[in-house]
N, C-alpha and C. Protein backbone atom coordinates (compact mmCIF):
# COMPACT_ATOMS: atom_id res chain seq x y z
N UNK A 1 0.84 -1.17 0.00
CA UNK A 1 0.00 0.00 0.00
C UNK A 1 0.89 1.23 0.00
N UNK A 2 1.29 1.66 -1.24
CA UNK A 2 2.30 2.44 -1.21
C UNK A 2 1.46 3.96 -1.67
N UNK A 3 1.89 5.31 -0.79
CA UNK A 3 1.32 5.80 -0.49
C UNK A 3 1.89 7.57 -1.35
N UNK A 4 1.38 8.15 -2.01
CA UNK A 4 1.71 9.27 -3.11
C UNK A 4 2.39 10.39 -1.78
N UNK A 5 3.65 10.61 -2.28
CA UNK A 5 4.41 11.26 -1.00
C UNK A 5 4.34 13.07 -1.87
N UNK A 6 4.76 14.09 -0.95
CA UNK A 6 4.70 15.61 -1.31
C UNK A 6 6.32 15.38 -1.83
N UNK A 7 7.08 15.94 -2.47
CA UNK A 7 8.51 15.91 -2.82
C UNK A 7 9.11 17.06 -2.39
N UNK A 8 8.08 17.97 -1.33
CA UNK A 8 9.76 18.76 -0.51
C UNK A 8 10.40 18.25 0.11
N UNK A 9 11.90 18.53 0.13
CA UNK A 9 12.43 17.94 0.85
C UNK A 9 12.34 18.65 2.44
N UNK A 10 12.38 19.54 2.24
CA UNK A 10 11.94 19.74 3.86
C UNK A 10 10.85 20.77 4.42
N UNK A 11 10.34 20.57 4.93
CA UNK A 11 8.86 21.34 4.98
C UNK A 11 8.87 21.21 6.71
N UNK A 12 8.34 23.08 7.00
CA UNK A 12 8.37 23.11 8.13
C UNK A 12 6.65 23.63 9.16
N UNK A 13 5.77 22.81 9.66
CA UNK A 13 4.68 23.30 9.64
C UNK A 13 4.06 23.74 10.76
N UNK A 14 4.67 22.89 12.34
CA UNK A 14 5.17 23.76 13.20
C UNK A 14 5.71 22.42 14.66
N UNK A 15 5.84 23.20 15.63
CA UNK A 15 6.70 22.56 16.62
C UNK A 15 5.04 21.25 17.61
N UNK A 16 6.09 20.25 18.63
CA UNK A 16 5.53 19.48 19.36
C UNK A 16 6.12 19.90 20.31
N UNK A 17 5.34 18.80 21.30
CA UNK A 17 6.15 18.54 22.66
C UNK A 17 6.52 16.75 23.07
N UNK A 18 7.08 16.84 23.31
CA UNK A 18 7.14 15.31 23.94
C UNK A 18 6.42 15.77 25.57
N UNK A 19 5.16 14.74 25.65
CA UNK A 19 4.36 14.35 26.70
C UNK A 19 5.17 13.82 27.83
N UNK A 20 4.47 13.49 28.68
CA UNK A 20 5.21 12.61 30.14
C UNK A 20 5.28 11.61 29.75
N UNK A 21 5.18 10.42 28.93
CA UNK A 21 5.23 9.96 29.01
C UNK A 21 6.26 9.19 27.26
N UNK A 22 6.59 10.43 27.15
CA UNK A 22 8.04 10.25 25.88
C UNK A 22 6.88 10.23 24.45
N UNK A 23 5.64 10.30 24.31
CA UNK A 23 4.94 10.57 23.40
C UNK A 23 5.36 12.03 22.48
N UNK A 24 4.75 11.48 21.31
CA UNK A 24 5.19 13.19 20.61
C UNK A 24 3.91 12.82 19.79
N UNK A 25 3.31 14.09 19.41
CA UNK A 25 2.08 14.31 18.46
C UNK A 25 2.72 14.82 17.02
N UNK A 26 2.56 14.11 15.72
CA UNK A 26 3.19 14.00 14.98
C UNK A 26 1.85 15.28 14.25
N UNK A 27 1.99 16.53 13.43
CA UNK A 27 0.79 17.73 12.85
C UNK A 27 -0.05 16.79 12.11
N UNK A 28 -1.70 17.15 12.24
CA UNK A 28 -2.01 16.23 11.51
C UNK A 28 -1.88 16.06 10.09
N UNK A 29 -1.48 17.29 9.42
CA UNK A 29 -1.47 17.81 8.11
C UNK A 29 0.13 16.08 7.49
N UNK A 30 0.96 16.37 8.44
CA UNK A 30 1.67 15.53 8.02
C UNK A 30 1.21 13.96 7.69
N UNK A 31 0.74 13.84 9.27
CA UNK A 31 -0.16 12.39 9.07
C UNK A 31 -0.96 12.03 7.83
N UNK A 32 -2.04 13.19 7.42
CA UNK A 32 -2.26 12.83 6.35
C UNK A 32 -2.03 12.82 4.69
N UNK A 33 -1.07 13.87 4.95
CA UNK A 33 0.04 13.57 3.82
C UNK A 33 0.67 12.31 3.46
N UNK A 34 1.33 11.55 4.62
CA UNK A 34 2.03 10.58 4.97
C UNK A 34 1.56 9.20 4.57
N UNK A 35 -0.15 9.78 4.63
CA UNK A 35 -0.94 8.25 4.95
C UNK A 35 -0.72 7.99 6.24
N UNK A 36 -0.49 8.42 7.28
CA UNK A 36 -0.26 7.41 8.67
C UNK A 36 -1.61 7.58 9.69
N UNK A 37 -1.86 6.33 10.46
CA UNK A 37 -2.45 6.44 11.34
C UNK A 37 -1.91 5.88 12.82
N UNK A 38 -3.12 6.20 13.99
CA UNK A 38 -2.62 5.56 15.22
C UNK A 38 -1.91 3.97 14.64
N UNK A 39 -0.74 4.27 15.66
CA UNK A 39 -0.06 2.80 15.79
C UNK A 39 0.94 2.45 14.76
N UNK A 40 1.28 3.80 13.79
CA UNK A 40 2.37 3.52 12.46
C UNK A 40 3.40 3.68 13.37
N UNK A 41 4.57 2.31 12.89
CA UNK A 41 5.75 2.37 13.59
C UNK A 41 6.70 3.23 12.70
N UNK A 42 7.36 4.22 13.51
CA UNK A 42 8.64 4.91 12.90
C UNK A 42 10.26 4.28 13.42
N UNK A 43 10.72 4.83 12.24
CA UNK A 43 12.37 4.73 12.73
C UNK A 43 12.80 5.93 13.26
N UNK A 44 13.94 5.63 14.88
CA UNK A 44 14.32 6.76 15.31
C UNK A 44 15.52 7.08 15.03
N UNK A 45 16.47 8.00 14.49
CA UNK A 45 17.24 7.92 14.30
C UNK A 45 17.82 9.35 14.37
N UNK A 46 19.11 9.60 15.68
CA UNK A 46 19.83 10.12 15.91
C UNK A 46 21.14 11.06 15.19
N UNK A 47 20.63 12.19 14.60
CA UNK A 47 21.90 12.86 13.93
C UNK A 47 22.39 13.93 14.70
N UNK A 48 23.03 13.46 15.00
CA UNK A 48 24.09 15.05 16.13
C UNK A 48 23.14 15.42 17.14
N UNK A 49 22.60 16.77 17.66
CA UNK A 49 21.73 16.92 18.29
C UNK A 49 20.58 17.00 17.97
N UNK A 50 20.16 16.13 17.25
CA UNK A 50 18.85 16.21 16.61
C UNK A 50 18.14 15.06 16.18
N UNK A 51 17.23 14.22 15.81
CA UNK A 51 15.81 13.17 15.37
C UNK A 51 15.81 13.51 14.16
N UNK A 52 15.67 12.04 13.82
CA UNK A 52 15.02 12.36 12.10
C UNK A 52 13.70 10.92 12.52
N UNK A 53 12.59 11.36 11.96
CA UNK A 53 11.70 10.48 12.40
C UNK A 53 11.20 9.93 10.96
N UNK A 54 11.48 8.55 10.91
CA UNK A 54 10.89 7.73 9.26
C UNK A 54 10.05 6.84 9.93
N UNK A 55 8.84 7.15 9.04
CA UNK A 55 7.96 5.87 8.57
C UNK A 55 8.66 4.56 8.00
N UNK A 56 7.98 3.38 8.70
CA UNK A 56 8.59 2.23 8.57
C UNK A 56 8.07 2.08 7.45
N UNK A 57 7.37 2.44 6.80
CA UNK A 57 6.37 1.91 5.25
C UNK A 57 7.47 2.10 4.59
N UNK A 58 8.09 3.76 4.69
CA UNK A 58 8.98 3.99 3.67
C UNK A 58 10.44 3.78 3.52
N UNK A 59 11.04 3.09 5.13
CA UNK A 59 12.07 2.52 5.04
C UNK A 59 11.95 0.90 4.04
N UNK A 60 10.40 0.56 4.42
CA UNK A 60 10.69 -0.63 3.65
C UNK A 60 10.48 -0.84 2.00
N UNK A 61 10.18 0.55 2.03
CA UNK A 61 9.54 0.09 0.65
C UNK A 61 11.15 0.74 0.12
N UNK A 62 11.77 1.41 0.57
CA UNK A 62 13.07 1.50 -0.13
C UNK A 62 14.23 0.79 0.50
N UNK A 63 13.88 -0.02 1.40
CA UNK A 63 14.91 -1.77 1.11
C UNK A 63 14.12 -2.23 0.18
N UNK A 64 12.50 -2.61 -0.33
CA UNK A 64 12.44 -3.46 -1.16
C UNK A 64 13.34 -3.14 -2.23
N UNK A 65 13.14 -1.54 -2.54
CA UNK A 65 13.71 -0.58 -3.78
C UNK A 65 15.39 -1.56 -4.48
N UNK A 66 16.09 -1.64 -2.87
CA UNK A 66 17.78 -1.65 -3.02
C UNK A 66 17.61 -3.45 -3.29
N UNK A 67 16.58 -4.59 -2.77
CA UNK A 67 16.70 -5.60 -2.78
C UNK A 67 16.68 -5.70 -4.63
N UNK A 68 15.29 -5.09 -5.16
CA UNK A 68 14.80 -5.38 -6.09
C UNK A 68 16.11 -4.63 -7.78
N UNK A 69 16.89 -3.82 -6.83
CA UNK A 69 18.26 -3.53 -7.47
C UNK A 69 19.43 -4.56 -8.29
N UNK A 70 19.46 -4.96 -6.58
CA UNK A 70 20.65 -5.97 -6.51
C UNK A 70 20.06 -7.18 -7.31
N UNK A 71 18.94 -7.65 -7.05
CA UNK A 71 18.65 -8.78 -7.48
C UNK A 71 18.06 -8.47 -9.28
N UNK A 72 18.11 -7.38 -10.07
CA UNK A 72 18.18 -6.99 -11.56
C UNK A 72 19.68 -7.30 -11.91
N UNK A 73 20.43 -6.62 -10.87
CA UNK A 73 22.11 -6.70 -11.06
C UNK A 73 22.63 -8.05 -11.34
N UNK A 74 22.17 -8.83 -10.63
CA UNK A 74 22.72 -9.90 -10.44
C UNK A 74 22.20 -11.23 -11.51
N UNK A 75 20.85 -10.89 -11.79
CA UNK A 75 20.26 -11.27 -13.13
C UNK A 75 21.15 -11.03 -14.19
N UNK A 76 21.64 -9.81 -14.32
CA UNK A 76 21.99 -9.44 -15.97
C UNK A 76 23.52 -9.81 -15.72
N UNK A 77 24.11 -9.98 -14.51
CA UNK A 77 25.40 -10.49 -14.56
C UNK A 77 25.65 -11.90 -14.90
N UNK A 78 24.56 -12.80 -14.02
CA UNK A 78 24.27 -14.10 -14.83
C UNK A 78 23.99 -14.30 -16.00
N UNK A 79 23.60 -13.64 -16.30
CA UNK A 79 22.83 -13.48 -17.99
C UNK A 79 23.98 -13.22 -18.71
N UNK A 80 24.74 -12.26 -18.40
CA UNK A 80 26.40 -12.38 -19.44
C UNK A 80 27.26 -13.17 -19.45
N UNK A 81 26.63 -13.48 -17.79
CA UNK A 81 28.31 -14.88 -17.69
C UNK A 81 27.70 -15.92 -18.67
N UNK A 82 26.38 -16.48 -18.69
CA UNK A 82 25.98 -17.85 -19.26
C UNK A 82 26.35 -17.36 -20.78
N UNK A 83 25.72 -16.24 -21.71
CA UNK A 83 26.21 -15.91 -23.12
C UNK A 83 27.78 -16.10 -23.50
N UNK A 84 28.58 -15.56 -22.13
CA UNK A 84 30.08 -15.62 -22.34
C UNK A 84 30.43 -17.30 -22.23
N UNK A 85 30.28 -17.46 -21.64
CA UNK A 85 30.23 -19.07 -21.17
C UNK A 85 29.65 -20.21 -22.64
N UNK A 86 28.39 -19.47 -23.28
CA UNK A 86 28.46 -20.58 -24.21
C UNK A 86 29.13 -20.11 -25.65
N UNK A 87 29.44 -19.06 -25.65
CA UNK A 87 30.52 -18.44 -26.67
C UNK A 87 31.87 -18.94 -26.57
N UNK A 88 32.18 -19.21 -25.13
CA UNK A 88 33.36 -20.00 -25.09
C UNK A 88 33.78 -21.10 -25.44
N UNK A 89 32.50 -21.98 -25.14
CA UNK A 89 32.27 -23.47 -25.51
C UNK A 89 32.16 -23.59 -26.89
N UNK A 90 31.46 -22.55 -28.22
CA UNK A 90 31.19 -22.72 -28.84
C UNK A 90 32.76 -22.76 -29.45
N UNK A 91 34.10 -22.01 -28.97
CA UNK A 91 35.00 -21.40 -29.39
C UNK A 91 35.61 -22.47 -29.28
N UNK A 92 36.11 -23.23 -28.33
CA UNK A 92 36.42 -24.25 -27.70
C UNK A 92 36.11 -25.76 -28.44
N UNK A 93 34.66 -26.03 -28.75
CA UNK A 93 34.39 -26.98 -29.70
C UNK A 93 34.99 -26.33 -31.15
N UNK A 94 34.86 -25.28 -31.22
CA UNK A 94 35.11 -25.80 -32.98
C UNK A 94 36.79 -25.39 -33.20
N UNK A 95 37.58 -24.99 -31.87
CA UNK A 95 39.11 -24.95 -31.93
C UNK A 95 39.29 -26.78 -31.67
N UNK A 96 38.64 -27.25 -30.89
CA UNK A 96 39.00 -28.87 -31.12
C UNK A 96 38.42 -29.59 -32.24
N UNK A 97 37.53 -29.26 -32.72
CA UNK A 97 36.76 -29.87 -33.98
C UNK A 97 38.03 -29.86 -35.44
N UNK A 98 38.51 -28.40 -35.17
CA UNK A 98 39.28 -28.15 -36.52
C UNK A 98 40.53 -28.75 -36.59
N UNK A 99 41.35 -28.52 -35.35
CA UNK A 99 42.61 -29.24 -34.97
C UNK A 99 42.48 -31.04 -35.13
N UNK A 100 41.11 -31.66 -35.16
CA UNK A 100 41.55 -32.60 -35.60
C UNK A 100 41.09 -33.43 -37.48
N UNK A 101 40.75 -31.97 -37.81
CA UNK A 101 40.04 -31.95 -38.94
C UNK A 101 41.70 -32.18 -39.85
């Protein structure tokens, strides 16, 4: 359920608080930008003195992104080795075919 994102990169709409109880109220404008509702897990992640807060949707949907990379990469590398591989053989049979011709 992949969800139509805004493409600023940074957009500022206004401040929270963290509650007593380590809660933070995320604007709703974002939430529904975001697609998120109660109970979306984020990633927390620590840069210098400061939070960067990601949606887990969109960390995963860009590992699927890097899986679905590697695994094209690795297709078309197989895919050259086997062409190289039977070009070799082909090279190979008809260098022994002729030598005993």
């Amino acid at each position: 359920m992949a969800t139509e994102l805004k493409t600023a990169a940074v957009e500022f709409l206004t401040t929270t608080r963290i509650g007593e109880k380590g809660q933070l109220t995320v604007p709703k404008q974002f939430r529904e930008d975001l697609g998120l509702g109660a109970g979306a897990p984020f990633t927390v992640q620590r840069m210098g003195d400061g939070l960067i807060l990601i949606p887990e949707q969109r960390r995963f949907e860009e590992l699927c992104r890097r899986v679905t990379t590697v695994l094209r990469r690795a297709k078309d590398r197989t895919r050259r080795a086997a062409d190289q591989l039977t070009r070799k053989r082909g090279r190979a049979y008809l260098n022994a075919f002729m030598a005993n011709c």
